[in-house]
Protein backbone atom coordinates (compact mmCIF):
# COMPACT_ATOMS: atom_id res chain seq x y z
CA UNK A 1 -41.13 -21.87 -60.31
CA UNK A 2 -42.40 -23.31 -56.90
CA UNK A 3 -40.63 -24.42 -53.70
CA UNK A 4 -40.53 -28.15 -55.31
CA UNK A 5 -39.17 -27.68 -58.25
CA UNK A 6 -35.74 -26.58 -56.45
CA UNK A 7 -36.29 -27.88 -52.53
CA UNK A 8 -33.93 -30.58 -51.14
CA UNK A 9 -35.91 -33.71 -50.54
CA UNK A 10 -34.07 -36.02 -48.58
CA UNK A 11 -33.88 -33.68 -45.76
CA UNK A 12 -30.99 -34.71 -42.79
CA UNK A 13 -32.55 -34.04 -39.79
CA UNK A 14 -32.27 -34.81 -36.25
CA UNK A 15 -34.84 -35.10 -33.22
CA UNK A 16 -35.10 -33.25 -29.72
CA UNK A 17 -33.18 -35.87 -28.32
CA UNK A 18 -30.09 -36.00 -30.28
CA UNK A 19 -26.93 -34.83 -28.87
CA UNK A 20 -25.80 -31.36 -29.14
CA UNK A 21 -21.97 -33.28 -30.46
CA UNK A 22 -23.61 -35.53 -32.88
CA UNK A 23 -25.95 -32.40 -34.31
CA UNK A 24 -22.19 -30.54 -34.56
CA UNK A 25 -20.71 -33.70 -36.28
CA UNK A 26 -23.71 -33.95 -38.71
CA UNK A 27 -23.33 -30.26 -39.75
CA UNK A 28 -19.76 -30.66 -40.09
CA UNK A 29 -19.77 -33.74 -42.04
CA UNK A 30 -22.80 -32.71 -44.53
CA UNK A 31 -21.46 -28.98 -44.99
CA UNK A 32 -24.65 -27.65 -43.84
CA UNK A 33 -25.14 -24.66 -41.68
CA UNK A 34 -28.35 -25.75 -40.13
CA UNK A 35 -30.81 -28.96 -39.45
CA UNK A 36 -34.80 -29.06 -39.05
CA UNK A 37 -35.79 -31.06 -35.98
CA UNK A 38 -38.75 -33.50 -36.38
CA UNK A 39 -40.29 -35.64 -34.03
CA UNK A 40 -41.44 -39.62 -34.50
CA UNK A 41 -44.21 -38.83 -37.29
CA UNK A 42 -41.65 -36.27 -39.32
CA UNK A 43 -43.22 -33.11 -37.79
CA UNK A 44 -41.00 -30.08 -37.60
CA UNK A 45 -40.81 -29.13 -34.19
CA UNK A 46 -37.90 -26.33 -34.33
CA UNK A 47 -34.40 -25.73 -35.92
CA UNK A 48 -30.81 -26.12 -35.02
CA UNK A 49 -27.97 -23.43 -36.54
CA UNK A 50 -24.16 -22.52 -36.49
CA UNK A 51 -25.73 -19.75 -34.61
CA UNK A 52 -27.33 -22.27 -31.49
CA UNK A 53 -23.25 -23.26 -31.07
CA UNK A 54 -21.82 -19.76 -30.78
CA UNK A 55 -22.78 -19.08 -26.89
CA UNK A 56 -21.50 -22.28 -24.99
CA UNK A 57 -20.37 -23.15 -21.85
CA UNK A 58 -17.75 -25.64 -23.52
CA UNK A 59 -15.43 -23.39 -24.96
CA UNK A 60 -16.16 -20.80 -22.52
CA UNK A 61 -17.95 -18.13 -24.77
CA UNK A 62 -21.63 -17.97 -22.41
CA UNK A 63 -23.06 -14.80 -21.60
CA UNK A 64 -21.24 -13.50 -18.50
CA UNK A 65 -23.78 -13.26 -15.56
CA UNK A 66 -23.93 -10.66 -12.79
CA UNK A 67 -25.73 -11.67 -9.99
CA UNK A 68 -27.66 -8.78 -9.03
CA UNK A 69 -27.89 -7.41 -12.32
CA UNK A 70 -29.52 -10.88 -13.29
CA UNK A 71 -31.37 -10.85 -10.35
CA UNK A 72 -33.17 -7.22 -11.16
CA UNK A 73 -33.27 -8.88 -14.86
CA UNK A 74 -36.02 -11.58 -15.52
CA UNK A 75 -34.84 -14.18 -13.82
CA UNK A 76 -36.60 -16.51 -16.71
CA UNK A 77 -34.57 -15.38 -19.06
CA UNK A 78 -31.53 -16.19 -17.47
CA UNK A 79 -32.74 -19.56 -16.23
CA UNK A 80 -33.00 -19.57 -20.48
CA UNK A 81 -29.78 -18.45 -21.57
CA UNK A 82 -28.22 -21.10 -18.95
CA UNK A 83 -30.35 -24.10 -20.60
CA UNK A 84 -29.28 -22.58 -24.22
CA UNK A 85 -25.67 -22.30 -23.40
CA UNK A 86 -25.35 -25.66 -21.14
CA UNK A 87 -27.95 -27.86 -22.62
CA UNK A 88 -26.78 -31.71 -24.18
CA UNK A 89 -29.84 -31.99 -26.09
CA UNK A 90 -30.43 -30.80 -29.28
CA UNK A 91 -33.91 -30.07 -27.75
CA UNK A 92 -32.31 -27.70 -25.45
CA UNK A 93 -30.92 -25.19 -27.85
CA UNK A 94 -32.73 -25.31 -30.67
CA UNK A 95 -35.07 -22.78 -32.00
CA UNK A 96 -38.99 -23.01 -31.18
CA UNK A 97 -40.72 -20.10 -31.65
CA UNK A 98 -41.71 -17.99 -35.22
CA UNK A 99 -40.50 -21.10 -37.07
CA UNK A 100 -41.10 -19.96 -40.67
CA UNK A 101 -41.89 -22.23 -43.38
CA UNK A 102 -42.52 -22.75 -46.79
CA UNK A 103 -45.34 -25.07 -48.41
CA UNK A 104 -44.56 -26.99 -51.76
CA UNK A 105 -46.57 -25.38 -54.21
CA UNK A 106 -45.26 -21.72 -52.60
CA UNK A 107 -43.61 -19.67 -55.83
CA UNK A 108 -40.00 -18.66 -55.43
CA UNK A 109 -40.85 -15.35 -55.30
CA UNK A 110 -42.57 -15.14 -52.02
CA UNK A 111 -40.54 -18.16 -50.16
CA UNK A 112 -37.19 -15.51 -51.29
CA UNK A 113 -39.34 -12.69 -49.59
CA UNK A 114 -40.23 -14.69 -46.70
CA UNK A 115 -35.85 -15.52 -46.15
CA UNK A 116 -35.25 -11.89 -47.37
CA UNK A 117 -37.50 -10.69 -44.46
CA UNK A 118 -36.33 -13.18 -41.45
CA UNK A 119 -33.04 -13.02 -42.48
CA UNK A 120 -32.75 -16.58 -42.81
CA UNK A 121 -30.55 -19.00 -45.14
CA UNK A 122 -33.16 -22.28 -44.96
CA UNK A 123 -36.60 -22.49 -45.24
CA UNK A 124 -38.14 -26.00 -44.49
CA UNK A 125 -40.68 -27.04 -46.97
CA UNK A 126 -43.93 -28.53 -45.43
CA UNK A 127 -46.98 -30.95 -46.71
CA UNK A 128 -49.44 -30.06 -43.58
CA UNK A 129 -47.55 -30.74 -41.09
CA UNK A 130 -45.53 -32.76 -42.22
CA UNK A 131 -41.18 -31.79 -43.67
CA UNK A 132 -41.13 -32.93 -47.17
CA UNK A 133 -38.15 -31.07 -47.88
CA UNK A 134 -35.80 -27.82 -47.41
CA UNK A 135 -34.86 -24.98 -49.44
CA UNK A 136 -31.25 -23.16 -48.90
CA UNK A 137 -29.50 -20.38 -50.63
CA UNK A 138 -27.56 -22.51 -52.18
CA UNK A 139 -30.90 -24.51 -53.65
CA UNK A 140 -31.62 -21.10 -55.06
CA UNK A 141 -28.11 -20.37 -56.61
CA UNK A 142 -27.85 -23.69 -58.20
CA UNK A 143 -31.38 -23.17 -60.03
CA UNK A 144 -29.70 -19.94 -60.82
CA UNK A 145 -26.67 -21.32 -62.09
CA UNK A 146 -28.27 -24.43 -64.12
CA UNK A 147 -31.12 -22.28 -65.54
CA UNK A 148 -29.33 -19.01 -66.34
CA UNK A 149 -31.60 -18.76 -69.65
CA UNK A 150 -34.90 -18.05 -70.75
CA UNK A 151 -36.62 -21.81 -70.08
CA UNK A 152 -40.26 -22.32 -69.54
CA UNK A 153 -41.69 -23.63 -66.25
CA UNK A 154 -41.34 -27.24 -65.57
CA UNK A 155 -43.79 -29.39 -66.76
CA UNK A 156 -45.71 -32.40 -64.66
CA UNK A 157 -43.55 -34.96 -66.56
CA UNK A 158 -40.35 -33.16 -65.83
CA UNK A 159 -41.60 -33.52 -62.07
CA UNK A 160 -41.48 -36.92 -62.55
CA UNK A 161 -38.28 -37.24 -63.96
CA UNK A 162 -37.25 -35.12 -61.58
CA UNK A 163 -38.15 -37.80 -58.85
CA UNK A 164 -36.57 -40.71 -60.76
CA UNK A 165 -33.52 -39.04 -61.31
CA UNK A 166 -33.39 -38.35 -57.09
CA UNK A 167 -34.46 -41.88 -56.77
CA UNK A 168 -32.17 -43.44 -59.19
CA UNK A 169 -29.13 -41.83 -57.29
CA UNK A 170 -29.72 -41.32 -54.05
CA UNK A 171 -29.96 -45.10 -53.23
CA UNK A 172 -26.59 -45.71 -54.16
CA UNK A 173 -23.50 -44.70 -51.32
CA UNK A 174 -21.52 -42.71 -53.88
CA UNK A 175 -24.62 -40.26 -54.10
CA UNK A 176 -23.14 -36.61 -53.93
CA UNK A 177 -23.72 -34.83 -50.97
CA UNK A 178 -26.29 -31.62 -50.67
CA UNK A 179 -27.36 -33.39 -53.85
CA UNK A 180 -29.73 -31.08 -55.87
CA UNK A 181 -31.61 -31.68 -59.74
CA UNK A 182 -33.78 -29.61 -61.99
CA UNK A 183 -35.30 -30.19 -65.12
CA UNK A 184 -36.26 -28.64 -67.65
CA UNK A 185 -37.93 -30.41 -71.10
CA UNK A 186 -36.12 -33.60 -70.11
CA UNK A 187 -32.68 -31.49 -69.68
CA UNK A 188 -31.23 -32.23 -66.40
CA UNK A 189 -29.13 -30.71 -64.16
CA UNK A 190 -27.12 -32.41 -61.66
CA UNK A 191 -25.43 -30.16 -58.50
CA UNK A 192 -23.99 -30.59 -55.56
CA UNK A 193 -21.06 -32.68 -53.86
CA UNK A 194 -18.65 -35.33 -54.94
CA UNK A 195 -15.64 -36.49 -52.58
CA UNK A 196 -14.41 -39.03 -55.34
CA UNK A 197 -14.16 -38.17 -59.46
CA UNK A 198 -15.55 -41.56 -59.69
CA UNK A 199 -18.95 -40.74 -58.31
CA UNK A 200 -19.32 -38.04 -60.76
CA UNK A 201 -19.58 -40.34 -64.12
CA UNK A 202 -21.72 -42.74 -61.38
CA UNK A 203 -24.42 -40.12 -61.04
CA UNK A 204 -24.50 -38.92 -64.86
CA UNK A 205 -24.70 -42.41 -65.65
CA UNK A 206 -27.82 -42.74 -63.20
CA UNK A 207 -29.46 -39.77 -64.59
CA UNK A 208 -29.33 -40.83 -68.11
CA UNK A 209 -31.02 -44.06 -67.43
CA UNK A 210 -33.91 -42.87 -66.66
CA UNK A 211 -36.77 -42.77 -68.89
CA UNK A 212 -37.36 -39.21 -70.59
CA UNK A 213 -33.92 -37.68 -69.75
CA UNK A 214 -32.35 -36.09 -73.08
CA UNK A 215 -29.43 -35.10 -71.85
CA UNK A 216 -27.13 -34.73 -68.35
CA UNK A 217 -25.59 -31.10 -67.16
CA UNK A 218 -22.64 -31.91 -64.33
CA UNK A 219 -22.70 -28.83 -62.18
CA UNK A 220 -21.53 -31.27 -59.60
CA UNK A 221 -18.36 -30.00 -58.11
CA UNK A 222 -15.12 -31.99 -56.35
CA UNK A 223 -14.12 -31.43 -52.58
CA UNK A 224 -10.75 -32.43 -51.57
CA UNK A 225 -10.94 -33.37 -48.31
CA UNK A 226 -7.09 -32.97 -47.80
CA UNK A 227 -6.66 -29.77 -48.80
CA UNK A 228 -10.10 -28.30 -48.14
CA UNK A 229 -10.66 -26.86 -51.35
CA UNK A 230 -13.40 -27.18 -54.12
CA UNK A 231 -12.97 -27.46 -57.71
CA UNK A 232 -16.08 -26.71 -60.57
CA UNK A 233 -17.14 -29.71 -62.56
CA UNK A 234 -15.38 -29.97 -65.84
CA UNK A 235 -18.73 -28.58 -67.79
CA UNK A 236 -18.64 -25.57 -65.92
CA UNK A 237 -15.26 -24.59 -65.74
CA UNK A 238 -15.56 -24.75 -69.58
CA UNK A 239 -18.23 -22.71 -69.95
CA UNK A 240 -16.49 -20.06 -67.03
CA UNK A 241 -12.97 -20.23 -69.08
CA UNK A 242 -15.27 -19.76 -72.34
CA UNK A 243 -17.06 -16.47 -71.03
């Protein structure tokens, strides 16, 4: 398997110029630990994490500073740390440098090496230059989790149902959140977010109206906003109670 066959295509991103709140709010409201930053023509110019948030002058967890310690310090990097920690741009904080990537014909194998040997959680997915789409941990355990049996590689027409199937959905407002879809000899596999039961049947529905789909797999699981918690679809809290 390649970096397409599981990647996240409809990428939420943000630009240099974005607000370090509204980057925050994003995250929060997406459930997603990180965001690629692109600039007019879709170019990945750096990355934005949790981590970016934890030293700020807001809440009053910055770097304490001792003048002449900083002063027999590089003064650049302190004139660095103060940008990072006080900045109102995403721009400001986000990360620049060693930026690693994967392309979309690069085999799991080596894009879990390269995240295995950064120690990162997301790997943007690149065509040239350009983002085309990302690839998370939890991309990789949902391929896991819908594919946990000897199946062959995808072939070019399940890559096209594939697309559909993203198409067909994520046009709609009830799409699911993080939304993610393999296939496999016309057998799909939905994942990711639902905040409303009736969104679920929506995007099984969606999926098996599209040409060459056999059948639907709902790995798509509930979040209660109230409570916070997350419940398995009904498919795979059968098969969980059944092992």
């Amino acid at each position: 398997m390649r970096a397409h066959h599981v990647m996240t295509r409809n990428v939420v991103t943000v630009n240099a110029d974005t607000p370090i709140r509204d980057a925050a709010n994003i995250m929060l409201k997406q459930h997603i630990s990180g965001l690629p930053v692109v600039d007019g023509a879709g170019r990945l110019i750096g990355m934005v994490s949790e981590g970016d948030f934890i030293r700020r002058g807001e809440i009053g967890t910055q770097r304490p500073h001792i003048g002449w310690l900083d002063f027999l310090m590089s003064g650049d990097k302190g004139a660095l740390d103060f940008v990072r920690e006080n900045g109102r741009k995403v721009g400001e904080i986000m990360t620049r440098d060693e930026i690693h990537a994967a392309t979309e014909d690069m085999p799991l194998e080596d894009l879990v090496r390269l995240m295995e040997r950064h120690g990162i959680k997301r790997l943007p997915v690149l065509c040239g230059t350009t983002l085309v789409g990302i690839v998370t941990r939890s991309d990789l355990l949902r391929a896991v989790a819908g594919l946990a049996r000897d199946v062959p590689d995808p072939t070019a027409d399940d890559d096209h149902i594939r697309s559909r199937v993203i198409a067909s959905i994520e046009k709609h407002d009830w799409r699911p959140l993080q939304l993610g879809v393999t296939v496999r000899d016309g057998i799909v596999h939905l994942s990711g977010m639902i905040t409303d039961e009736r969104f679920r049947q929506a995007a099984i529905v969606a999926a098996e109206n599209v040409a060459g789909v056999k059948l639907v797999h709902d790995h798509l699981y509930f979040f209660e906003a109230m409570s916070g918690l997350s419940f398995r679809s009904p498919e795979d809290e059968g098969w969980a109670q059944a092992g």
